[in-house]
Structure formats: C-alpha cells, structure tokens
C-alpha atoms as a PDB file:
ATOM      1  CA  UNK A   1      81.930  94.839 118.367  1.00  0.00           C
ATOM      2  CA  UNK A   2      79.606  92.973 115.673  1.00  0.00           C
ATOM      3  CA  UNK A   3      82.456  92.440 113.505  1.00  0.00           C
ATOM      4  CA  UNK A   4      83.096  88.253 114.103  1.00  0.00           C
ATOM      5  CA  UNK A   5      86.986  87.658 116.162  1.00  0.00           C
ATOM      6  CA  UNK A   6      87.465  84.989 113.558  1.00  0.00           C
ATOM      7  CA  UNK A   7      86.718  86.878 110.196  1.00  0.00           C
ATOM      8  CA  UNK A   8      89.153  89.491 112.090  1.00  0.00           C
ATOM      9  CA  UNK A   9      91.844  86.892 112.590  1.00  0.00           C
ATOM     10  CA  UNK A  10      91.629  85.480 109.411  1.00  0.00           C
ATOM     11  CA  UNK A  11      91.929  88.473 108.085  1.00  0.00           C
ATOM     12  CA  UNK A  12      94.627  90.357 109.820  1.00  0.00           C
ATOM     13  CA  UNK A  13      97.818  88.862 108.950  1.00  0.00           C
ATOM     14  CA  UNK A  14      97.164  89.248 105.419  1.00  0.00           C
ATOM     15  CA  UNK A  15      95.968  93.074 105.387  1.00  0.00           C
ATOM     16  CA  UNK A  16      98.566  94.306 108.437  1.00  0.00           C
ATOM     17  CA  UNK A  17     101.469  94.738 105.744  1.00  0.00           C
ATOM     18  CA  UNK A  18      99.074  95.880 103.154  1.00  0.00           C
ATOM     19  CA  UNK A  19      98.421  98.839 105.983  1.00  0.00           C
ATOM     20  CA  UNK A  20     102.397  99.349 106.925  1.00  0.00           C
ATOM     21  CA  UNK A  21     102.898  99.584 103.238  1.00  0.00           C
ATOM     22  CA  UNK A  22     100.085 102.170 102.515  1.00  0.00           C
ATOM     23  CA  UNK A  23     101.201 103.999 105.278  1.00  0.00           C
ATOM     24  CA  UNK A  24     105.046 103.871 103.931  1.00  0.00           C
ATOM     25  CA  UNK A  25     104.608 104.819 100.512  1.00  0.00           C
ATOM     26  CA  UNK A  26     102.045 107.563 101.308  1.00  0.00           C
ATOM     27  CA  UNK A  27     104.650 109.243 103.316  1.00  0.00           C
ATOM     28  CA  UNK A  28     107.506 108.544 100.744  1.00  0.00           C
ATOM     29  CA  UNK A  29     105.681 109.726  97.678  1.00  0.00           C
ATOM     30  CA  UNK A  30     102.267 111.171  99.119  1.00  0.00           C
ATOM     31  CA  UNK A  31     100.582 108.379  96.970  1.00  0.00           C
ATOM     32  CA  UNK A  32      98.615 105.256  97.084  1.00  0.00           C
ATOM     33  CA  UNK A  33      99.570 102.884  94.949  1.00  0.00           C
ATOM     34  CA  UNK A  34      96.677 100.969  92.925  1.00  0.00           C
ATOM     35  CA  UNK A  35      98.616  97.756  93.172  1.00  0.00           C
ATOM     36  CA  UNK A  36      98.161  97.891  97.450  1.00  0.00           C
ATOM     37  CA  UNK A  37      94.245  99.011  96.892  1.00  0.00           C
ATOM     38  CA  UNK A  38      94.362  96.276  94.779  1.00  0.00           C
ATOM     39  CA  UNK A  39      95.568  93.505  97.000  1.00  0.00           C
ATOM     40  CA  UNK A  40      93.480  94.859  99.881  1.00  0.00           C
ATOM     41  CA  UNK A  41      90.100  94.702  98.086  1.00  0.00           C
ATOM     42  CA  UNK A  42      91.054  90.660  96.950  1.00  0.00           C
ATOM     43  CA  UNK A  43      91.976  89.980 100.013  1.00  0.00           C
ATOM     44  CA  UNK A  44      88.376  90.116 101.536  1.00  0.00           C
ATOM     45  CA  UNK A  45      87.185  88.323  98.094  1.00  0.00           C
ATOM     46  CA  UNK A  46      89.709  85.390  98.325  1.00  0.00           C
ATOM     47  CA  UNK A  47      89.801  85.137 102.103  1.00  0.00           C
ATOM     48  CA  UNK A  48      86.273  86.346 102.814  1.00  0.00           C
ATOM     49  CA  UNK A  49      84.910  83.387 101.056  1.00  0.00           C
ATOM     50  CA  UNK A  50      86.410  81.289 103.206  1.00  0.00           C
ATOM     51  CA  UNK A  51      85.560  83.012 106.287  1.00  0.00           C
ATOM     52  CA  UNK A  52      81.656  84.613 105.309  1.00  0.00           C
ATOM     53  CA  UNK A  53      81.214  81.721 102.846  1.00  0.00           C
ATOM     54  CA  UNK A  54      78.212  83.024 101.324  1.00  0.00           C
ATOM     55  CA  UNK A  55      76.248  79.631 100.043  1.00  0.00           C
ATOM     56  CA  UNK A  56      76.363  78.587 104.025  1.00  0.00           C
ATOM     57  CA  UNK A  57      75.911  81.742 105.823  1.00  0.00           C
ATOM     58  CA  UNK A  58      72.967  83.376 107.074  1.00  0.00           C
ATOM     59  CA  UNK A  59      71.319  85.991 104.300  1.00  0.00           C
ATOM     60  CA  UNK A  60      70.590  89.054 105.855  1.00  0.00           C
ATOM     61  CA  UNK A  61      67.315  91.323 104.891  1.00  0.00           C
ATOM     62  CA  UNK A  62      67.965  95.220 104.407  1.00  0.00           C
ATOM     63  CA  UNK A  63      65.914  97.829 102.973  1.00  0.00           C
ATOM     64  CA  UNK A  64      66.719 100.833 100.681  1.00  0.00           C
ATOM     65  CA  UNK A  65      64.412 102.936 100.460  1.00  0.00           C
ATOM     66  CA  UNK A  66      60.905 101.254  99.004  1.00  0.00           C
ATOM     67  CA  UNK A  67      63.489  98.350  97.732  1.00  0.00           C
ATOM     68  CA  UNK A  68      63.898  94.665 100.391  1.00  0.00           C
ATOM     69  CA  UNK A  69      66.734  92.912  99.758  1.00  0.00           C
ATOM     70  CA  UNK A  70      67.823  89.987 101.606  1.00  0.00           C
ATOM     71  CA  UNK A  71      71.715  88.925 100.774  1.00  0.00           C
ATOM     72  CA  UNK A  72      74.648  86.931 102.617  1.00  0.00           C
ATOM     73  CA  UNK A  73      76.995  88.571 105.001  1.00  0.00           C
ATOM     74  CA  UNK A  74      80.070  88.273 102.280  1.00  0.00           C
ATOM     75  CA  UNK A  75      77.687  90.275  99.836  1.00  0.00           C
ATOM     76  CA  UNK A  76      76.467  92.835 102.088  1.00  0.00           C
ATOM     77  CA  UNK A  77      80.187  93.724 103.299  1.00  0.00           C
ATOM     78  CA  UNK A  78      80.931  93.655  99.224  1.00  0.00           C
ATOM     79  CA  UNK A  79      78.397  96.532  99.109  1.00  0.00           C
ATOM     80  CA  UNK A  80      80.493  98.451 101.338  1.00  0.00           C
ATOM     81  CA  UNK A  81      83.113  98.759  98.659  1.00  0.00           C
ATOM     82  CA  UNK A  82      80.262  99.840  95.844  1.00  0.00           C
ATOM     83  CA  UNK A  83      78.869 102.656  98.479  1.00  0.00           C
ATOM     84  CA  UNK A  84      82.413 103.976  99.767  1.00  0.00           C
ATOM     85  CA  UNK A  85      83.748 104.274  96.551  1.00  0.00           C
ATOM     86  CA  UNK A  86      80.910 106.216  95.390  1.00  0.00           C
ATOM     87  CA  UNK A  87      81.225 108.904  98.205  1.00  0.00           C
ATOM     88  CA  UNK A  88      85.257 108.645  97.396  1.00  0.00           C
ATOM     89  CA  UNK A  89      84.745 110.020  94.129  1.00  0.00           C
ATOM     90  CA  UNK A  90      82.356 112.285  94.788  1.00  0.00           C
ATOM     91  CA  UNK A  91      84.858 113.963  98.080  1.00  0.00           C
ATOM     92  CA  UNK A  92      87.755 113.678  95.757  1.00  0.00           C
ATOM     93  CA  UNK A  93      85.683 115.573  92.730  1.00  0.00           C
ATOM     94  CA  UNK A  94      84.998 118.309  95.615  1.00  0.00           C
ATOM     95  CA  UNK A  95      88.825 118.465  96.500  1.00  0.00           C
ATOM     96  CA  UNK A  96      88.142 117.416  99.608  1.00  0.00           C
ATOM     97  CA  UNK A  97      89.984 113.744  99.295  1.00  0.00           C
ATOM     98  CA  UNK A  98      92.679 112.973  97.119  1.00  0.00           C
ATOM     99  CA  UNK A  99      91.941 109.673  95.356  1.00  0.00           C
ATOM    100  CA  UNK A 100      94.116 107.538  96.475  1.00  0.00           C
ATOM    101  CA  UNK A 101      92.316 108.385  99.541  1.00  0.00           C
ATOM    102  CA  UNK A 102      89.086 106.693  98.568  1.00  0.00           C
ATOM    103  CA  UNK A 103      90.096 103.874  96.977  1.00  0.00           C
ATOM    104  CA  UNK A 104      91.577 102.899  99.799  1.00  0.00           C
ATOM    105  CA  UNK A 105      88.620 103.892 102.008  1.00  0.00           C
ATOM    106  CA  UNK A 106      86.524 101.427  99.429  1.00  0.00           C
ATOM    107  CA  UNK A 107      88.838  98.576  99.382  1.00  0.00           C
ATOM    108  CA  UNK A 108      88.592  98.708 103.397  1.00  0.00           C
ATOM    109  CA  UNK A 109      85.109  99.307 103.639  1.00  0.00           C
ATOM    110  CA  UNK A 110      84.266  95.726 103.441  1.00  0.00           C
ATOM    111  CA  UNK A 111      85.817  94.643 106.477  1.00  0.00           C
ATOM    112  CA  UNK A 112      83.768  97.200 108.647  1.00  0.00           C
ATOM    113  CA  UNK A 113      80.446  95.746 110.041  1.00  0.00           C
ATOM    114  CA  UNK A 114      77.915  98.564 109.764  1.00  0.00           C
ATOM    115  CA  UNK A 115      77.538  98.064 113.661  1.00  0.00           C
ATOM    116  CA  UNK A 116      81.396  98.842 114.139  1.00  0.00           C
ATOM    117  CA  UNK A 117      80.734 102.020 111.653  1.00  0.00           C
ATOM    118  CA  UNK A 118      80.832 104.432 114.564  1.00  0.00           C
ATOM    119  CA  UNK A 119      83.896 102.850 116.577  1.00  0.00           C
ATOM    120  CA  UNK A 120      85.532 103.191 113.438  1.00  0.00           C
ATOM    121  CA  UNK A 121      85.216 106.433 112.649  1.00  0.00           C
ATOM    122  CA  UNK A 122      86.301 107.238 116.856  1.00  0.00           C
ATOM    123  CA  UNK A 123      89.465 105.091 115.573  1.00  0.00           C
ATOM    124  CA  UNK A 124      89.539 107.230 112.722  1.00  0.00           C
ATOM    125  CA  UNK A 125      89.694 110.686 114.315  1.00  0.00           C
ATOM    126  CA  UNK A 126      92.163 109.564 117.011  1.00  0.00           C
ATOM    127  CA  UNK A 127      94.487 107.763 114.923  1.00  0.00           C
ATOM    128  CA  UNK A 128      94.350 111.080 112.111  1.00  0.00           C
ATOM    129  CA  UNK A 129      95.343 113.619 115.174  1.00  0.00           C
ATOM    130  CA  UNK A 130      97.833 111.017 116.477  1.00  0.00           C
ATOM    131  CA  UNK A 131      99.386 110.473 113.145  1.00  0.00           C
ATOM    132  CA  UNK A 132      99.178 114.447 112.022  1.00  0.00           C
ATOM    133  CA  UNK A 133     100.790 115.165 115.390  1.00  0.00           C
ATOM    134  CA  UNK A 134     103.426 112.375 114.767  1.00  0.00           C
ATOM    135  CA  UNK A 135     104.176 113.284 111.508  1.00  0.00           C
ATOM    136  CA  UNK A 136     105.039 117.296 111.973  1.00  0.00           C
ATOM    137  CA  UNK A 137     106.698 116.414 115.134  1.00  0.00           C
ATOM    138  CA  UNK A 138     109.369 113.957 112.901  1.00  0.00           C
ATOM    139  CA  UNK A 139     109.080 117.154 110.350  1.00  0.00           C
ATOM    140  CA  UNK A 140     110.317 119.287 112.754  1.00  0.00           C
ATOM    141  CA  UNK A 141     112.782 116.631 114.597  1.00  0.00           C
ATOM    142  CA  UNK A 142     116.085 115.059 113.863  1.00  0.00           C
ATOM    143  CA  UNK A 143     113.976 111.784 112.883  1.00  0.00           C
ATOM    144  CA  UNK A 144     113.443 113.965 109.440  1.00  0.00           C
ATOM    145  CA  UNK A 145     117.260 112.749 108.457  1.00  0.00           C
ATOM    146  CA  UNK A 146     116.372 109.156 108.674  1.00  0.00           C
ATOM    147  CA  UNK A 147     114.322 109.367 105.682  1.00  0.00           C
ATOM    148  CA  UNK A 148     115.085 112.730 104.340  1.00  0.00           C
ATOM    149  CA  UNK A 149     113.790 112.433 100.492  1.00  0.00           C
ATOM    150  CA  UNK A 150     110.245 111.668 101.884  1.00  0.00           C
ATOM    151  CA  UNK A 151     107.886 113.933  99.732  1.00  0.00           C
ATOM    152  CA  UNK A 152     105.508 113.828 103.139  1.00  0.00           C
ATOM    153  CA  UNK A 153     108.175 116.278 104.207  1.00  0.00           C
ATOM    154  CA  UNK A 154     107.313 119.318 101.851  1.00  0.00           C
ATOM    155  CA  UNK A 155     104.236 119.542 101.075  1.00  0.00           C
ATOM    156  CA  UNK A 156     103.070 122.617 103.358  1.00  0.00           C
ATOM    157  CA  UNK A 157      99.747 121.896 104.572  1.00  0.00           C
ATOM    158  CA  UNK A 158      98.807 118.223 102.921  1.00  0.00           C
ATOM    159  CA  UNK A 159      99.189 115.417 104.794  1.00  0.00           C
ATOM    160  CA  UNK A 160      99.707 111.826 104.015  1.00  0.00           C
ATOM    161  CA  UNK A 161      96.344 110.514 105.076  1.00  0.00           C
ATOM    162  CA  UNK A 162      97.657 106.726 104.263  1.00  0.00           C
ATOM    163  CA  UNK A 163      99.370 106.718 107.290  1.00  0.00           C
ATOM    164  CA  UNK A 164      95.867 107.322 109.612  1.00  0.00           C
ATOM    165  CA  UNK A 165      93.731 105.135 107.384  1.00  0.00           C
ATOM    166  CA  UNK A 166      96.376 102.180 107.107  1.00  0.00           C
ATOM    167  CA  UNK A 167      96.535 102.913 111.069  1.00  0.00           C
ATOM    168  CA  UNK A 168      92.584 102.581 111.846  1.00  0.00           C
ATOM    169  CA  UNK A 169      91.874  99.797 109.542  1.00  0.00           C
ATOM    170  CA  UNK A 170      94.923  97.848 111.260  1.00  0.00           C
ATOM    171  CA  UNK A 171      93.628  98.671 114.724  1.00  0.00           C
ATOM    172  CA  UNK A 172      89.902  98.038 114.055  1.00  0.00           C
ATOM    173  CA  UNK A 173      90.942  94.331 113.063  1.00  0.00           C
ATOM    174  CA  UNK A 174      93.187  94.009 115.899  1.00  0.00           C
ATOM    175  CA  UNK A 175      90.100  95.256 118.335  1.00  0.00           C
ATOM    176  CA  UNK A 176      88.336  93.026 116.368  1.00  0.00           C
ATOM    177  CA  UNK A 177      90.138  90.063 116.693  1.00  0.00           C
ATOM    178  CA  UNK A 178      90.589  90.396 120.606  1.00  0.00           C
ATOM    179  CA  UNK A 179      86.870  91.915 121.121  1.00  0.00           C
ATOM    180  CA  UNK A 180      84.651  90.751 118.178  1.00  0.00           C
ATOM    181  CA  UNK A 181      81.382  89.118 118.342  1.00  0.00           C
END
C-alpha cells in the first residue's frame, strides 16, 4: 500500500466515528448530513498538516495533459477532493448518485493515495455487496424491530450507500495503518 502507516494512524481515530456515524444516519434517514462531510474533509486539513506537512515534505511532479506541476503530498491528496467532487456532481446530475453520496466520496478522496486507488475500489465493491446483503437480510429479519422507524427500511430498491462508503474508507485506513508504506 503507498498510503504512509503513520498518516493512516494519525488519521484513523478521528475519521472511524465520522464513518459509524455516516453509516448510522444514512440508514436512519437515507441522508448524509453536511455537518459529517464537513468534519471529514477538515479533518485531513487540520490533521494532514501535521502529518503531510507541506513546507517539509517532498513536492511531487505530475502532469495534466501539456500542463507540469510539481506540488507537496498534502496538496496533491487536496486535489483529490477538487476531482471527486467534480465527478460527484456530474453522477448525481445523471441520477446515478444521490449527493450526499459524493460529497462524501470528495471529502474521503484525500486520504486515498492514487497508488491505493485500485485496492480501494476492490474494498469498495466487497464492502457494497456485503453491506447490500446485510442490510436486506436485517430487512427481512427480526433485527428490523430493533430499529424499526429506519427510513433504510422502505425505500424499495435504494439503498443507503453511507453504510458501504463509511465501511471502505474505515477499512482502507485500518489496512493502511497495519500495511502502509
């Protein structure tokens, strides 16, 4: 994994309950709340300064297109958020994300090392058909009557995707952490 085990560490204990909480309220009220998008994006500004401080660290040449740019670490993972968030809007325009959706995806996206990007997206697919599965089968349970006002409940085909992304970015730090570079 490129992402570094001690940016992961740093940053895990402070975006774990952001996850659970995503997760929560998505299958409560099929909604993420700004406020938790929010938190998760300043936590890689406050604490990502202190652990990708950018006037000691390493600057890092790209190219886009005809353009060279060479930027630190902590500015490259901001990009993330700019490019996700772009993409976000344009799947939720399409109906094929709901918004909440990607602006989580952004606020994540800067703690995923373009190297990780396809381990991620493995994380992704398992934890979505892990969660989907886990989800109807508490639908269709008993567990339904331990939180029976849940709006995740009845609402036919949708699906509270908060509960799979929360999921992967948790697990991706947690890999991180015990496997990173």
């Amino acid at each position: 994994m490129e992402i570094p085990a001690v940016a992961a560490l740093w940053f895990l204990p402070f975006v774990l309950p952001i996850c659970f909480y995503v997760a929560f309220t998505d299958m409560r009220e099929m909604k993420i709340k700004n406020h938790a998008v929010t938190a998760l994006a300043l936590v890689f500004v406050v604490v990502g300064l202190i652990v990708l401080p950018p006037w000691s660290g390493e600057w890092v040449g790209a190219s886009i297109g005809p353009l060279q740019f060479s930027l630190p670490v902590y500015a490259w993972q901001l990009f993330h958020l700019v490019v996700v968030l772009f993409f976000g809007i344009l799947l939720n325009a399409a109906g094929a994300m709901g918004a909440g959706d990607a602006k989580f995806c952004a606020a994540a996206a800067p703690f995923v090392w373009v190297g990780d990007f396809l381990l991620v997206m493995v994380i992704l697919m398992v934890t979505t058909l892990a969660a989907f599965a886990t989800h109807r089968l508490a639908k269709y349970s008993r567990l339904r009557q331990i939180a029976p006002n849940w709006e995740s409940w009845d609402q036919g085909k949708k699906f509270p995707m908060g509960l799979a992304l929360g999921a992967s970015l948790g697990i991706y730090l947690i890999l991180g952490a015990i496997n990173g570079s």
